[in-house]
Protein backbone atom coordinates (compact mmCIF):
# COMPACT_ATOMS: atom_id res chain seq x y z
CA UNK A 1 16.04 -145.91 138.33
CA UNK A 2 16.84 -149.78 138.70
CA UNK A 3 14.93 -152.31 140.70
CA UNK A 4 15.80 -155.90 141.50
CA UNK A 5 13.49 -158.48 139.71
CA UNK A 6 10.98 -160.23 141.19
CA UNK A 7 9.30 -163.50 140.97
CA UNK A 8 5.64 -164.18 141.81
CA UNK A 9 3.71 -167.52 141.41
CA UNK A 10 -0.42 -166.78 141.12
CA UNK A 11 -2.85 -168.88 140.40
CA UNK A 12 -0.26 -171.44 138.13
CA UNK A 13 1.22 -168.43 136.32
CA UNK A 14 4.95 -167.59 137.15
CA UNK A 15 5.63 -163.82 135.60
CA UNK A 16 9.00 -161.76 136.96
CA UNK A 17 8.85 -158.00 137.38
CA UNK A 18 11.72 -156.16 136.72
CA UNK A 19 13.33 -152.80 135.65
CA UNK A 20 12.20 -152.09 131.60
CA UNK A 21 15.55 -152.46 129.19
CA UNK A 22 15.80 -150.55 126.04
CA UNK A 23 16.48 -154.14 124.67
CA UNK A 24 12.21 -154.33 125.59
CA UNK A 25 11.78 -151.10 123.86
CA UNK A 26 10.59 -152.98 120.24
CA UNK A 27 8.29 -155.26 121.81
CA UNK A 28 6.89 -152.47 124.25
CA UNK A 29 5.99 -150.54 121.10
CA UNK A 30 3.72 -153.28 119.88
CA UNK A 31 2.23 -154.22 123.26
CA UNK A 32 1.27 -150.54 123.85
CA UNK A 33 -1.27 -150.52 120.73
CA UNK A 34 -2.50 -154.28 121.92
CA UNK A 35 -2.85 -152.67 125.07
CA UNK A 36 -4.57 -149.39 124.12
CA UNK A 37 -7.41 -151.63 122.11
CA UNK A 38 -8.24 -153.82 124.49
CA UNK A 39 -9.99 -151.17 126.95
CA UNK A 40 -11.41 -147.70 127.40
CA UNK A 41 -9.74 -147.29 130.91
CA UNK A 42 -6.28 -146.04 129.24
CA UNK A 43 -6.04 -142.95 127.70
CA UNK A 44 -5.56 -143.71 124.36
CA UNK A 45 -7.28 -145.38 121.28
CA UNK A 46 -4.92 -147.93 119.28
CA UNK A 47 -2.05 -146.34 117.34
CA UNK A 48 -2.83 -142.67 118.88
CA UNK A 49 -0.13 -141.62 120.94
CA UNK A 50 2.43 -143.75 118.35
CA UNK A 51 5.55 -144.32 120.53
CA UNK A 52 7.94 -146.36 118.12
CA UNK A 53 11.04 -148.51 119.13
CA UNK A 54 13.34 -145.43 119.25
CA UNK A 55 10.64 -143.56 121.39
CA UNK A 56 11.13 -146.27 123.93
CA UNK A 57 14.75 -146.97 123.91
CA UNK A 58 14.68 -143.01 124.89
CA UNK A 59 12.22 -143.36 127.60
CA UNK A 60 13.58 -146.32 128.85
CA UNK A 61 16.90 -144.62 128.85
CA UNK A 62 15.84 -141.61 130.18
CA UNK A 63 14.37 -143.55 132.74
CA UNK A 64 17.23 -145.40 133.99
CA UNK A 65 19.46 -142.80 134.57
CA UNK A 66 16.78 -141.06 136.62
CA UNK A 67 16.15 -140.80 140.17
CA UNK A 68 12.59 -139.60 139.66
CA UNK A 69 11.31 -142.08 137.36
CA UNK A 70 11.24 -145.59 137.15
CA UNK A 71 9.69 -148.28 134.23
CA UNK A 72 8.69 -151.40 135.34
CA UNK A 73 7.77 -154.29 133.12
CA UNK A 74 5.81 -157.90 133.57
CA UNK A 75 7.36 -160.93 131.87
CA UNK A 76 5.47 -164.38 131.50
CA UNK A 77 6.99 -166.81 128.94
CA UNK A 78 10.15 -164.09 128.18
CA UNK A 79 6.48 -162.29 126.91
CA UNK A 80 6.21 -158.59 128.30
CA UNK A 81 2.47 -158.50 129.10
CA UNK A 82 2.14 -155.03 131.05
CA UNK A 83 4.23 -152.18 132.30
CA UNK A 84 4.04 -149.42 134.88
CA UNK A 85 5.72 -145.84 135.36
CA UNK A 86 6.44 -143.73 137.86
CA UNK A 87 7.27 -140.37 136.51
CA UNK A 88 8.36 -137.33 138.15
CA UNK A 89 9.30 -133.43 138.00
CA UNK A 90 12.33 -131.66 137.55
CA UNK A 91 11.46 -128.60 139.21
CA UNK A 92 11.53 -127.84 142.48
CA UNK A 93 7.93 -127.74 143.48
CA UNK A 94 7.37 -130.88 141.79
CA UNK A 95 10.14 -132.72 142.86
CA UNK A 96 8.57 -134.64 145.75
CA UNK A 97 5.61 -136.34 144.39
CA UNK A 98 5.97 -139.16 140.85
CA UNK A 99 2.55 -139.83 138.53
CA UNK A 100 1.72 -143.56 138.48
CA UNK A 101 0.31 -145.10 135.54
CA UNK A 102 -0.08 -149.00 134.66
CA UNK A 103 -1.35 -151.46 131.88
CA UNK A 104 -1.65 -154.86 131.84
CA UNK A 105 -2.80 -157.39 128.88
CA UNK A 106 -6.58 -158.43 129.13
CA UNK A 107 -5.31 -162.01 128.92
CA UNK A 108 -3.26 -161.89 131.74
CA UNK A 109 -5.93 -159.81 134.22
CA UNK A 110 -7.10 -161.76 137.62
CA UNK A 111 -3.13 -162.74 137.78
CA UNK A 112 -2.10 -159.69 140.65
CA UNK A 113 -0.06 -157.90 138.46
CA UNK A 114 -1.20 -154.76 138.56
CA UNK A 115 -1.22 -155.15 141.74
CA UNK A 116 2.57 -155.66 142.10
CA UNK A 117 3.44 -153.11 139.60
CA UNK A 118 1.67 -150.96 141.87
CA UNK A 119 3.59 -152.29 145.65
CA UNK A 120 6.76 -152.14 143.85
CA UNK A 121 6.64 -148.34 142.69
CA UNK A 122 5.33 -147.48 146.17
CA UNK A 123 8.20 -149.24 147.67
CA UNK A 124 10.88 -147.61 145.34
CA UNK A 125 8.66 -144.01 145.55
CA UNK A 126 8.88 -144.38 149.59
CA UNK A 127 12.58 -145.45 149.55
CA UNK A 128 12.95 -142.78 146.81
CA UNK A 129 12.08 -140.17 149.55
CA UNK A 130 8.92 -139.29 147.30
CA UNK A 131 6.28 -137.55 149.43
CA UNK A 132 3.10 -138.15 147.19
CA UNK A 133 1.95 -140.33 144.82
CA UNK A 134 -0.70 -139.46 142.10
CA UNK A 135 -2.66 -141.01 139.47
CA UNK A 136 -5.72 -140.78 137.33
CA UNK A 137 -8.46 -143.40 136.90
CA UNK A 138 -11.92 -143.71 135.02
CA UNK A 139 -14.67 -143.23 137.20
CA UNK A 140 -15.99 -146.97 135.83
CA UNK A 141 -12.87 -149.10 137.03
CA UNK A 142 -14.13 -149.92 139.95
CA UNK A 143 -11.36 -152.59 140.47
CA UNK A 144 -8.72 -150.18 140.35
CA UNK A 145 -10.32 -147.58 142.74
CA UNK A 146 -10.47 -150.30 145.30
CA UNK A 147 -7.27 -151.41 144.59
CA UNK A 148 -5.39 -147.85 145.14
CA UNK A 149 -7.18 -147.42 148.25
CA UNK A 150 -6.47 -150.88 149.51
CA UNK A 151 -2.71 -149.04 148.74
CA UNK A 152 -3.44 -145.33 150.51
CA UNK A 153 -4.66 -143.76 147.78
CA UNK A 154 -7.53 -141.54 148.39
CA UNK A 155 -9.73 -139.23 145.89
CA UNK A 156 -8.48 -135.77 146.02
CA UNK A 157 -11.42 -134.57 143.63
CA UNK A 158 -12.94 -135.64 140.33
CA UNK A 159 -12.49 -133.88 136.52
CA UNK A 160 -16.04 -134.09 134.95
CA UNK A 161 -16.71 -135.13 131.88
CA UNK A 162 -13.12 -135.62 130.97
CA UNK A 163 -13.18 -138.34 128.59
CA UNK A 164 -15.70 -138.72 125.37
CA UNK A 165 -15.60 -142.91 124.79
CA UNK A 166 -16.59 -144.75 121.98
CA UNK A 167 -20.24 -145.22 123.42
CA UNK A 168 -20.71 -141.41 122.86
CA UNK A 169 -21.22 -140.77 126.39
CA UNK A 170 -18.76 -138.80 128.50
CA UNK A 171 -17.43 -139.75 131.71
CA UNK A 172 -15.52 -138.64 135.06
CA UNK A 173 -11.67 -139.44 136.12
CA UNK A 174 -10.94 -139.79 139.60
CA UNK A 175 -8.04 -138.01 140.51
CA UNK A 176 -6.31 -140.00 143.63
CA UNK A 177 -2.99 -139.84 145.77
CA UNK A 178 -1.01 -141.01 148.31
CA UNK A 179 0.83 -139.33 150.78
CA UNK A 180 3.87 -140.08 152.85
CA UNK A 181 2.77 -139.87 156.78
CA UNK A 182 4.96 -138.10 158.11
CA UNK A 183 4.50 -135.50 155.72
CA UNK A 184 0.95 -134.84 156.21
CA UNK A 185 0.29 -131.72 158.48
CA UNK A 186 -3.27 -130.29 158.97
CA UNK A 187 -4.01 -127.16 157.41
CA UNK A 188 -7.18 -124.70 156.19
CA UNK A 189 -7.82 -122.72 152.87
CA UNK A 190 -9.74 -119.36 153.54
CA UNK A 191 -11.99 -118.90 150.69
């Protein structure tokens, strides 16, 4: 899927976010390994993962011409300095719900970025007719649990000990969504 590009002004910094182009898809390749060095919160370490030019002009692609997913980039300087996705689910009792993930560079952190990645996939995911949103976080980025709760997101439980980091210590990821209202109804689970 498409989205119009925006323009925010923060703090002195102008940066657009728009719809990723498979014209980004070299420079995304590059960025991603930046990216995946510059913190633990992501799931990968640099170069693991590898997802070359032609992986991206697929994705991107791919992307595009669905109506589940959608790859949104930020630009400062012509300079792509983070990207989101939504992805979602072909089948049927997956179709009504898209995985969020997002990654900004360190340099460009404090800016809102993130947090517009993040208003502009709910806002396509709601007018998308998506019914849930999910996403995974490390139990340490406190910033970004605050953030997706500021948004609706709320824990729906916790894997333990999911991810070994380079301190040799293991640690939790928070497992959140958020849920169109009108599709919540009460229920029970007998155990």
């Amino acid at each position: 899927m498409v989205i119009n590009q925006r323009i925010y002004n923060v703090k002195g910094l102008q940066y657009i976010i728009r719809s990723a182009a498979t014209s980004d898809a070299d420079e995304l390749s590059h960025l991603r390994v930046q990216l995946d060095g510059e913190t633990e919160n992501l799931d990968r370490e640099p170069g693991e993962g590898y997802m070359n030019k032609g992986d991206f002009e697929e994705l991107i692609s791919r992307d595009t011409e669905s109506k589940r997913n959608l790859f949104l980039v930020a630009v400062v300087h012509n300079e792509i300095v983070g990207f989101s996705r939504c992805e979602g689910n072909e089948l049927k009792r997956f179709a009504h719900k898209v995985e969020f993930g997002v990654c900004i560079a360190q340099e460009r952190w404090g800016y809102g970025i993130g947090k517009e990645l993040l208003q502009q996939s709910i806002l396509w995911a709601d007018s998308a007719g998506m019914k849930k949103m999910t996403l995974n976080v490390l139990e340490t980025n406190k910033k970004a649990i605050d953030l997706y709760t500021k948004f609706g997101f709320e824990i729906e439980g916790v894997l333990k000990n999911d991810k070994l980091l380079s301190d040799g210590k293991f640690y939790d990821t928070v497992v959140m969504g958020r849920f169109v209202e009108f599709f919540l109804r009460p229920y029970s689970i007998d155990i």
